[in-house]
PDB file of N, CA and C in Angstrom:
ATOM      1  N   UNK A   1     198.730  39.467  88.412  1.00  0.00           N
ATOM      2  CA  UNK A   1     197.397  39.148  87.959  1.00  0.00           C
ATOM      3  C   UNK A   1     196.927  40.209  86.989  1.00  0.00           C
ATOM      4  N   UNK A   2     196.188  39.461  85.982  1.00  0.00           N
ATOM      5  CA  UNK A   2     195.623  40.771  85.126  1.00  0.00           C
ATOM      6  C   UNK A   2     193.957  40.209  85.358  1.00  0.00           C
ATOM      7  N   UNK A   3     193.321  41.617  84.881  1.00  0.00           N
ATOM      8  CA  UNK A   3     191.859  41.829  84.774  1.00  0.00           C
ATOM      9  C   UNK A   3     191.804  41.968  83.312  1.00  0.00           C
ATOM     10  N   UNK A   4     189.987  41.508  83.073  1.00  0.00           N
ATOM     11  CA  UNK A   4     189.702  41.430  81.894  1.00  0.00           C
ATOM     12  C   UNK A   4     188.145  42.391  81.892  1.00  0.00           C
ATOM     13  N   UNK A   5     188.148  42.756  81.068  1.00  0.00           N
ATOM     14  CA  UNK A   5     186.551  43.432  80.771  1.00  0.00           C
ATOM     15  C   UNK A   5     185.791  42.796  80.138  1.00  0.00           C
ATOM     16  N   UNK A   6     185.066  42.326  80.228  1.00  0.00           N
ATOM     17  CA  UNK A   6     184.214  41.946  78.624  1.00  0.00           C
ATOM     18  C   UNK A   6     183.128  42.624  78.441  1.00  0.00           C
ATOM     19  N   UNK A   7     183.420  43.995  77.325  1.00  0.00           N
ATOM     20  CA  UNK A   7     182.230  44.962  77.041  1.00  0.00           C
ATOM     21  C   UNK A   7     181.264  44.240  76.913  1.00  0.00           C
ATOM     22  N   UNK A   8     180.876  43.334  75.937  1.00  0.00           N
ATOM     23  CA  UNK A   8     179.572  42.878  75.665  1.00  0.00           C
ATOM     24  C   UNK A   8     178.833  42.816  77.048  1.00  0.00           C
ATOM     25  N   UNK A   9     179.573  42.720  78.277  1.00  0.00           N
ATOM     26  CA  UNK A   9     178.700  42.750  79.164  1.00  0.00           C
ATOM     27  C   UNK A   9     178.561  43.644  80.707  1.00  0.00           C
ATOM     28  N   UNK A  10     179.620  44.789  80.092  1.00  0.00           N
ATOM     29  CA  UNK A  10     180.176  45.737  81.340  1.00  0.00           C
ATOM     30  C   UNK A  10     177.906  46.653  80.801  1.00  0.00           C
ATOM     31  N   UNK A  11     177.923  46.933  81.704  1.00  0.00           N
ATOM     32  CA  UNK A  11     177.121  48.209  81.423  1.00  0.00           C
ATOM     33  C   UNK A  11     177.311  49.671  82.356  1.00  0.00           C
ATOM     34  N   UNK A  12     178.169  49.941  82.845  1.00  0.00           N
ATOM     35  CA  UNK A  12     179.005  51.340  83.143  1.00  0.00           C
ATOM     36  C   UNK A  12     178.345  51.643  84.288  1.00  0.00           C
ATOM     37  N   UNK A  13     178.172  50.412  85.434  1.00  0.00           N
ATOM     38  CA  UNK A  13     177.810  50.712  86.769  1.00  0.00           C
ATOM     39  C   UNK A  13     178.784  51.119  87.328  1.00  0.00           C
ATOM     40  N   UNK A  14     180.002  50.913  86.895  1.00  0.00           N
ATOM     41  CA  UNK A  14     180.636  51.781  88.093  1.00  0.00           C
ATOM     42  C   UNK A  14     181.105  51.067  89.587  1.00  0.00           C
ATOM     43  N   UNK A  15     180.913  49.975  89.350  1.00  0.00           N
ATOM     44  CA  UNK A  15     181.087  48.928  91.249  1.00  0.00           C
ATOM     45  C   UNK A  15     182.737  48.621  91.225  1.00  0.00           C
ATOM     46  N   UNK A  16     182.968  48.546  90.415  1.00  0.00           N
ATOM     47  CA  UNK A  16     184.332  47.988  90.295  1.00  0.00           C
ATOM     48  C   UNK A  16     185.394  49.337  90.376  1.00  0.00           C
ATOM     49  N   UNK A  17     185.118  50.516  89.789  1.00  0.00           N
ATOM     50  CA  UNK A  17     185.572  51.993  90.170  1.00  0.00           C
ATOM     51  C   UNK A  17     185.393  52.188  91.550  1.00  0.00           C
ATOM     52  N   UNK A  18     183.955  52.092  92.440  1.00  0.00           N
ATOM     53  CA  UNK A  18     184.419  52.341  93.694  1.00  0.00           C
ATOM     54  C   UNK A  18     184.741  51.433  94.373  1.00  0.00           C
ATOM     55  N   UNK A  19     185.141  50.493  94.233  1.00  0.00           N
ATOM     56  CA  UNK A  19     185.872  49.317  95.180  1.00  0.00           C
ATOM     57  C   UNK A  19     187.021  49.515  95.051  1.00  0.00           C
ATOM     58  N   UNK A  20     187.733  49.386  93.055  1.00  0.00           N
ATOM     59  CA  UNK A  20     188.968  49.904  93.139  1.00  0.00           C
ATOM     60  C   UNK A  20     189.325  51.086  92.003  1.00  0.00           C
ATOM     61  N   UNK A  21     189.462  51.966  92.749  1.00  0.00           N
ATOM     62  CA  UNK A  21     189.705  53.024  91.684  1.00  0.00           C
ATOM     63  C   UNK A  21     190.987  53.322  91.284  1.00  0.00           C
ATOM     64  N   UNK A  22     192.047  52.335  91.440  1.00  0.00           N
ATOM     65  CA  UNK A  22     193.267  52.649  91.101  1.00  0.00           C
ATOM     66  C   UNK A  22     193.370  51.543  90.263  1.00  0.00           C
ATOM     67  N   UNK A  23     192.331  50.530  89.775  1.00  0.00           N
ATOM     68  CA  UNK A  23     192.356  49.620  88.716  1.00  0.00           C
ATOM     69  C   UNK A  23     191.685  50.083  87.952  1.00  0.00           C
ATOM     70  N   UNK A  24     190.687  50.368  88.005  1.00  0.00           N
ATOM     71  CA  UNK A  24     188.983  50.526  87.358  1.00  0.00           C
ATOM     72  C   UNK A  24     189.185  52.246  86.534  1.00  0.00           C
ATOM     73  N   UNK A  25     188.939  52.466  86.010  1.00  0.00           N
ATOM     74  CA  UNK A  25     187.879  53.928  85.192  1.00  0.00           C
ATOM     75  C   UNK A  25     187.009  53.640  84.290  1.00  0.00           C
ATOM     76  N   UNK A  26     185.887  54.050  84.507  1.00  0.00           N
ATOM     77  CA  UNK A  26     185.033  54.250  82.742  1.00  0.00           C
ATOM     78  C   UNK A  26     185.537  55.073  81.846  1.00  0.00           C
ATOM     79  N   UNK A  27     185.510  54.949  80.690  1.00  0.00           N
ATOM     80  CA  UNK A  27     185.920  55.378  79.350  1.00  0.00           C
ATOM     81  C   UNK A  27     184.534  56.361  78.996  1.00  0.00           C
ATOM     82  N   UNK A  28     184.620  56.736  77.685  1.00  0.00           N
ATOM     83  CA  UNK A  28     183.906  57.568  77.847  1.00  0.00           C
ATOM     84  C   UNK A  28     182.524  57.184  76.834  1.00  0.00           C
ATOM     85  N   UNK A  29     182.489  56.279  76.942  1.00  0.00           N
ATOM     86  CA  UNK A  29     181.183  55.166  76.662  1.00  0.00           C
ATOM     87  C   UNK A  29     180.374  54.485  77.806  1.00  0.00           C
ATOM     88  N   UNK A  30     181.123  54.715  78.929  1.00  0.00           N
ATOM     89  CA  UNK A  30     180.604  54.455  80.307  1.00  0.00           C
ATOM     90  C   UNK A  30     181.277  52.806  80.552  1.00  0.00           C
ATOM     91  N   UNK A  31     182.059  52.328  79.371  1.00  0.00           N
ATOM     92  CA  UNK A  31     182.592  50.965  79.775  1.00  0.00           C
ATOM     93  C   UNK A  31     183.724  50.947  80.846  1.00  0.00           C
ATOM     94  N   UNK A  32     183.970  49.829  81.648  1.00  0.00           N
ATOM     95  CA  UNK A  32     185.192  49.570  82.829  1.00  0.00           C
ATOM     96  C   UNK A  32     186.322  49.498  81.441  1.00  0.00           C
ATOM     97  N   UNK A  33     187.124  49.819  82.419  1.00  0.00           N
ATOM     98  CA  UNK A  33     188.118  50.160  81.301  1.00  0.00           C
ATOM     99  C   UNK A  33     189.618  49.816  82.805  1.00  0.00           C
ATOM    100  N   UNK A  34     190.377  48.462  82.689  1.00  0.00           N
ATOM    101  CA  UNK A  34     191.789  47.943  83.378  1.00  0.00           C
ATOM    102  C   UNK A  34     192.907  49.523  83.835  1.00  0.00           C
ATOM    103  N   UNK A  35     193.046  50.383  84.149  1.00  0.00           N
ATOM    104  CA  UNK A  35     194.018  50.957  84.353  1.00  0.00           C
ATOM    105  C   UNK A  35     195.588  50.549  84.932  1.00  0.00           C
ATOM    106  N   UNK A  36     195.407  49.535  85.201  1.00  0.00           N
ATOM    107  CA  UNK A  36     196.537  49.274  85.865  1.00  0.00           C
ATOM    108  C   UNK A  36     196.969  47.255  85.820  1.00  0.00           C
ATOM    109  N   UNK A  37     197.907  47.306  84.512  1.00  0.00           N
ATOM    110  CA  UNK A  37     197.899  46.061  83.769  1.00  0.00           C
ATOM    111  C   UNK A  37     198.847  46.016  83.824  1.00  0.00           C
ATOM    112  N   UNK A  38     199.802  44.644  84.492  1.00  0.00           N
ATOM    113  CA  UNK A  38     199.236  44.093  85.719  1.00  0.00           C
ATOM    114  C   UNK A  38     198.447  44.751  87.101  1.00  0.00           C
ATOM    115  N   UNK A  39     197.682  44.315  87.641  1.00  0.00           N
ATOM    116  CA  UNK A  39     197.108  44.870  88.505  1.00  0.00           C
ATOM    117  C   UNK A  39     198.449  44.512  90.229  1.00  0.00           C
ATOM    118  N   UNK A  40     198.591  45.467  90.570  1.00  0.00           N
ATOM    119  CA  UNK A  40     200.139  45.981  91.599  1.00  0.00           C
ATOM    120  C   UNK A  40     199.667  44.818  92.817  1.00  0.00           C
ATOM    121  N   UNK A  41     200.479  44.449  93.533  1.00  0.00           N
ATOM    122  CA  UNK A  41     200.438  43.067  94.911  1.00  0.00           C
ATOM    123  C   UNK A  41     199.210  43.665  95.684  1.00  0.00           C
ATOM    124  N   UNK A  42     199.291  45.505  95.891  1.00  0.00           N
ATOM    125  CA  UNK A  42     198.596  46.139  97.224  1.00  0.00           C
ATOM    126  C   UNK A  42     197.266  46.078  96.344  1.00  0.00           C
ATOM    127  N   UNK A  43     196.758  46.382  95.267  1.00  0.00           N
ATOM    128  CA  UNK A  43     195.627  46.428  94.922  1.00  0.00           C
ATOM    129  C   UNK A  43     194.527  44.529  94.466  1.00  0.00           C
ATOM    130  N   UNK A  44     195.708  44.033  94.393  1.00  0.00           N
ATOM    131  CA  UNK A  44     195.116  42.471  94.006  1.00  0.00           C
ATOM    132  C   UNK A  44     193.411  42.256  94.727  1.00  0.00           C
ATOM    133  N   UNK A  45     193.964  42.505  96.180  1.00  0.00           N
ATOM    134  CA  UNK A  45     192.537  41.916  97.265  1.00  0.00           C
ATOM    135  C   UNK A  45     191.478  42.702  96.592  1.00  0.00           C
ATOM    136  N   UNK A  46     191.470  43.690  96.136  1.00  0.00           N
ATOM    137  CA  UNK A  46     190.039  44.892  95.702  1.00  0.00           C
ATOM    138  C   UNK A  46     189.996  44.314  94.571  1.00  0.00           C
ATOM    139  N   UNK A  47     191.022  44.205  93.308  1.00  0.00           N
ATOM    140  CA  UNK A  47     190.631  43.505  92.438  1.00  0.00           C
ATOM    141  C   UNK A  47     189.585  42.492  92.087  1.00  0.00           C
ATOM    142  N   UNK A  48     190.360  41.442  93.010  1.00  0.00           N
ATOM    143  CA  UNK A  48     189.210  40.276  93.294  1.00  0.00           C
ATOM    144  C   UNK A  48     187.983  40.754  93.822  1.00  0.00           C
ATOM    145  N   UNK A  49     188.012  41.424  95.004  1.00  0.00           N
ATOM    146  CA  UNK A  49     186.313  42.129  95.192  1.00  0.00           C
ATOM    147  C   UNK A  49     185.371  42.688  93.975  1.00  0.00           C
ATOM    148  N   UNK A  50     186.358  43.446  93.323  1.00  0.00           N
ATOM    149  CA  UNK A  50     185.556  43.737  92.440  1.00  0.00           C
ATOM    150  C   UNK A  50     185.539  43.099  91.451  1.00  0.00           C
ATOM    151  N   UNK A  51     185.967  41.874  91.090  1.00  0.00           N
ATOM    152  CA  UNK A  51     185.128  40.819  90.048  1.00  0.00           C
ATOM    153  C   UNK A  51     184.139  40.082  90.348  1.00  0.00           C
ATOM    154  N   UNK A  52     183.987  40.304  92.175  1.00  0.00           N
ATOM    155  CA  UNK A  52     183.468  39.547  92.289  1.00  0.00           C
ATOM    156  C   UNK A  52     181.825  39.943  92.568  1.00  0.00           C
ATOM    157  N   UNK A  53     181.825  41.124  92.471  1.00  0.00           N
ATOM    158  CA  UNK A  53     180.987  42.140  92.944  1.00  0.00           C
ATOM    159  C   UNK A  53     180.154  43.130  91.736  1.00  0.00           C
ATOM    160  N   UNK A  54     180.617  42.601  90.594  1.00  0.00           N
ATOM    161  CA  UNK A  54     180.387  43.192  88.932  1.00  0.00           C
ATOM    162  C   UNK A  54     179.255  42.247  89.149  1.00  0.00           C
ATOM    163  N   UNK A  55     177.593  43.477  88.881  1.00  0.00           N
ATOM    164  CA  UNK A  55     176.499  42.914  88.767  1.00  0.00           C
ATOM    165  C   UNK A  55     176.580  42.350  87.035  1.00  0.00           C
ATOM    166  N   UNK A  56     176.937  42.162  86.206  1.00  0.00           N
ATOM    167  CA  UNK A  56     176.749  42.056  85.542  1.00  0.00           C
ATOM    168  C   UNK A  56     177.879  41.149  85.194  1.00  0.00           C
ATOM    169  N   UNK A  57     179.125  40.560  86.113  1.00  0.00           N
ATOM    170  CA  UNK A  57     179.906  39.366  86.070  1.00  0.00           C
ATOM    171  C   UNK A  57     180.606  39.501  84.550  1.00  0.00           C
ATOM    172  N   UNK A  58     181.715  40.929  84.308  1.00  0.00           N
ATOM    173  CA  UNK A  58     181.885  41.610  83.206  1.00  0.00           C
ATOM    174  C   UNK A  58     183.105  41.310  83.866  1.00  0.00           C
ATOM    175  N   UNK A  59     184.032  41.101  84.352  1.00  0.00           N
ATOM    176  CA  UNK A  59     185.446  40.977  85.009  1.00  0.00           C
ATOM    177  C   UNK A  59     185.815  39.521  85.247  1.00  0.00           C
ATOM    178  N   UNK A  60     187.044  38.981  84.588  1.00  0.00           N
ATOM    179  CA  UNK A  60     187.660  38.470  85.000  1.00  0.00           C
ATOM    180  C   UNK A  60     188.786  38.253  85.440  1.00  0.00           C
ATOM    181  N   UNK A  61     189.302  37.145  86.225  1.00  0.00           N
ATOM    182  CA  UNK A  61     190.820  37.033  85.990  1.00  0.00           C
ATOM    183  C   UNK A  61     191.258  36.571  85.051  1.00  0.00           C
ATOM    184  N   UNK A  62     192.807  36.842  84.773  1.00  0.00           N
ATOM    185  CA  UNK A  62     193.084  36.321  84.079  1.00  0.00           C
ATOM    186  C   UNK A  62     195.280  36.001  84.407  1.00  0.00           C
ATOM    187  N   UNK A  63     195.470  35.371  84.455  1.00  0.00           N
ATOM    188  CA  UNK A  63     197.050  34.896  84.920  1.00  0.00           C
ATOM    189  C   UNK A  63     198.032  34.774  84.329  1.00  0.00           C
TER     190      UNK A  63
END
């Protein structure tokens, strides 16, 4: 599975870093920024939490 960002609508909360921080970092604009493309079997479940959990619905999947 891969993750998607879509700046136009990340605003650098940060929810998706602490759910998964072995996918997630901000850059140094404060945007989510994919670290780990494909996202690994053990991290998938947090993945999905955290798209699903982006106040601002800035994450998707993508297959």
């Amino acid at each position: 599975m891969r993750v998607v960002v879509d700046r136009d609508r990340c605003e650098g909360n940060a929810v998706c870093v602490r759910i998964a921080p072995e996918v997630f970092t901000l850059d140094d604009d404060d945007y989510a920024v994919v670290t780990a493309d494909p996202v690994p079997g053990g991290q998938q479940a947090l993945a999905e939490e955290a798209i699903a959990e982006c106040p601002r619905a800035a994450l998707s999947r993508k297959d």
